[in-house]
Protein backbone atom coordinates (compact mmCIF):
# COMPACT_ATOMS: atom_id res chain seq x y z
CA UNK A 1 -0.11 5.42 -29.11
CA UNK A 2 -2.37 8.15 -27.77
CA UNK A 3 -6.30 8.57 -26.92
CA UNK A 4 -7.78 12.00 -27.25
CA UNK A 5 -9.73 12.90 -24.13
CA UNK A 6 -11.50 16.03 -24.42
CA UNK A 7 -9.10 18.78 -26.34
CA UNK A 8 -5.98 16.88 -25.22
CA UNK A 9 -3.88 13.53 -26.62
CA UNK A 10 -2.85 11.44 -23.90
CA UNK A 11 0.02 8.89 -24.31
CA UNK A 12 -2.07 5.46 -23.77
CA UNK A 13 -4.11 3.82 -22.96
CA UNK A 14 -1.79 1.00 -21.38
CA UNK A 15 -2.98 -1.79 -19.74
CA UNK A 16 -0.72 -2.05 -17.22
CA UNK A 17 0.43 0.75 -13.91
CA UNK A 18 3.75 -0.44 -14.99
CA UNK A 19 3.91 1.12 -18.36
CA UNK A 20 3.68 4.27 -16.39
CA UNK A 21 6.13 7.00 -15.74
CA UNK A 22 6.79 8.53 -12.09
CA UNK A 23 6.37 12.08 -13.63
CA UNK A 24 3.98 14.87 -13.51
CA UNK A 25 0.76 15.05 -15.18
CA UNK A 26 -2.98 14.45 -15.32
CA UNK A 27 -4.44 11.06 -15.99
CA UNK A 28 -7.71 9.30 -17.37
CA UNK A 29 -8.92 5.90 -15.65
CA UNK A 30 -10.76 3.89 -18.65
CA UNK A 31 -13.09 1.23 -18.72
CA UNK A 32 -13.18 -1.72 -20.88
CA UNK A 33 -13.05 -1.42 -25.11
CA UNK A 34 -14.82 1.72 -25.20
CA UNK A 35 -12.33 3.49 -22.70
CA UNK A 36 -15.07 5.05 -21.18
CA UNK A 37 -13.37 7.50 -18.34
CA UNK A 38 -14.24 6.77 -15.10
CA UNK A 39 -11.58 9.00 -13.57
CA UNK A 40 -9.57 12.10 -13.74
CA UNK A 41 -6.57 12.92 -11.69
CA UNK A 42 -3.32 14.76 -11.14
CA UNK A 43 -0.26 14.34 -9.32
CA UNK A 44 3.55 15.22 -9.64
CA UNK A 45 4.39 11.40 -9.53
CA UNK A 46 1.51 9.71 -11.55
CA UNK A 47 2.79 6.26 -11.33
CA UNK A 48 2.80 6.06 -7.51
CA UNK A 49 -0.42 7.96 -7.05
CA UNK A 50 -2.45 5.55 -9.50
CA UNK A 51 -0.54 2.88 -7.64
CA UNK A 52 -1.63 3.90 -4.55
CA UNK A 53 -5.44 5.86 -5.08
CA UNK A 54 -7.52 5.55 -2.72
CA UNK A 55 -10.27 5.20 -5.09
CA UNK A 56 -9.13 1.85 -6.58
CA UNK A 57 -11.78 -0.04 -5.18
CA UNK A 58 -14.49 2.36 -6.48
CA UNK A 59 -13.03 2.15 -9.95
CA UNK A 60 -13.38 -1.71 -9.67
CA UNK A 61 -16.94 -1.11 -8.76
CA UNK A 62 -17.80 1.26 -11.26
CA UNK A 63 -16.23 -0.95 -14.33
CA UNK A 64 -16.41 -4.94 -14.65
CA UNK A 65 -14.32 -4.91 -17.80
CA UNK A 66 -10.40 -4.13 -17.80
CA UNK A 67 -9.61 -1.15 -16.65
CA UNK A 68 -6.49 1.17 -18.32
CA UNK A 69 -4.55 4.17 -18.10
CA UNK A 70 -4.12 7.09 -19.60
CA UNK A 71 -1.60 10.08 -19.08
CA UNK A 72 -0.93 13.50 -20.02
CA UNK A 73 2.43 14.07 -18.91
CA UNK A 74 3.11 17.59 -18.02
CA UNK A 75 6.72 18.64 -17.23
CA UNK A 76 6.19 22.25 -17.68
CA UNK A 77 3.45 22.52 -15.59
CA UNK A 78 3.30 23.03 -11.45
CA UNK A 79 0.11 21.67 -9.17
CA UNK A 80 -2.05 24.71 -9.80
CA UNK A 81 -1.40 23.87 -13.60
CA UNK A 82 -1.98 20.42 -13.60
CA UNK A 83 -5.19 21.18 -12.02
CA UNK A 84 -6.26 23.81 -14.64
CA UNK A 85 -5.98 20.92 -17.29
CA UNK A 86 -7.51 18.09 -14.67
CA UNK A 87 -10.70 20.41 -14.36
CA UNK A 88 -10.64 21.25 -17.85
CA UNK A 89 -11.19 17.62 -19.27
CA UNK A 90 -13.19 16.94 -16.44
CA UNK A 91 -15.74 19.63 -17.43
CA UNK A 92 -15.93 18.53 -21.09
CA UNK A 93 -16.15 15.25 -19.72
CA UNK A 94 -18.99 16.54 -17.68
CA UNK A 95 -21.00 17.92 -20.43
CA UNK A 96 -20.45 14.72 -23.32
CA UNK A 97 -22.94 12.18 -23.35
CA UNK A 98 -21.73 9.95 -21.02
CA UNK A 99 -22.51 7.76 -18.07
CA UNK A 100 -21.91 10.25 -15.35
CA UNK A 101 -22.53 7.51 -12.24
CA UNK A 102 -19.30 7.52 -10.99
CA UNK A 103 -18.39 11.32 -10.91
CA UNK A 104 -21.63 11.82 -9.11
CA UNK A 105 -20.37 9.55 -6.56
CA UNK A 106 -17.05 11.34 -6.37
CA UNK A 107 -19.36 14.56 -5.59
């Protein structure tokens, strides 16, 4: 299964941190039956860093439905890479039609 976020096809959206994979790439945090992105993130170990965010509790604030998971794995890629494509959603993300509260607060 895979979501398209932006100009990219992530593998997800799972429901569970467990369905993920302790590999490199850049993730979507979704909201409820919409999948509304309330997050974007990379990391070289994606399961332990969406295990372990620091911004758990604001993603909890920021959706009252179930939240899920979305990756883009990214084995070819190093940090500054990852990044590129992080910031690239991000900014399409940006410019959609969307609720933009909780990337302002991230600002």
């Amino acid at each position: 299964m895979s979501i398209k976020i932006g100009d990219y096809y992530f593998e997800g959206p799972y429901y569970s941190e467990a369905s993920l994979e302790n590999r490199s790439g850049v993730y979507a945090i979704l909201c409820g039956n919409s999948n509304r992105v309330i997050d974007i993130g990379e990391s070289a170990k994606v399961k332990s860093r969406i295990e372990d965010h620091d911004r758990k509790d604001c993603w909890k604030r920021n959706c009252s439905e179930t939240i899920k998971y979305a990756v883009l794995y990214t084995p070819d890629k190093q940090q500054a890479g990852r990044k590129l494509s992080r910031n690239y959603v991000m900014n399409m993300i940006l410019h959609a039609e969307i609720d933009r509260s909780f990337f302002d607060e991230m600002i």
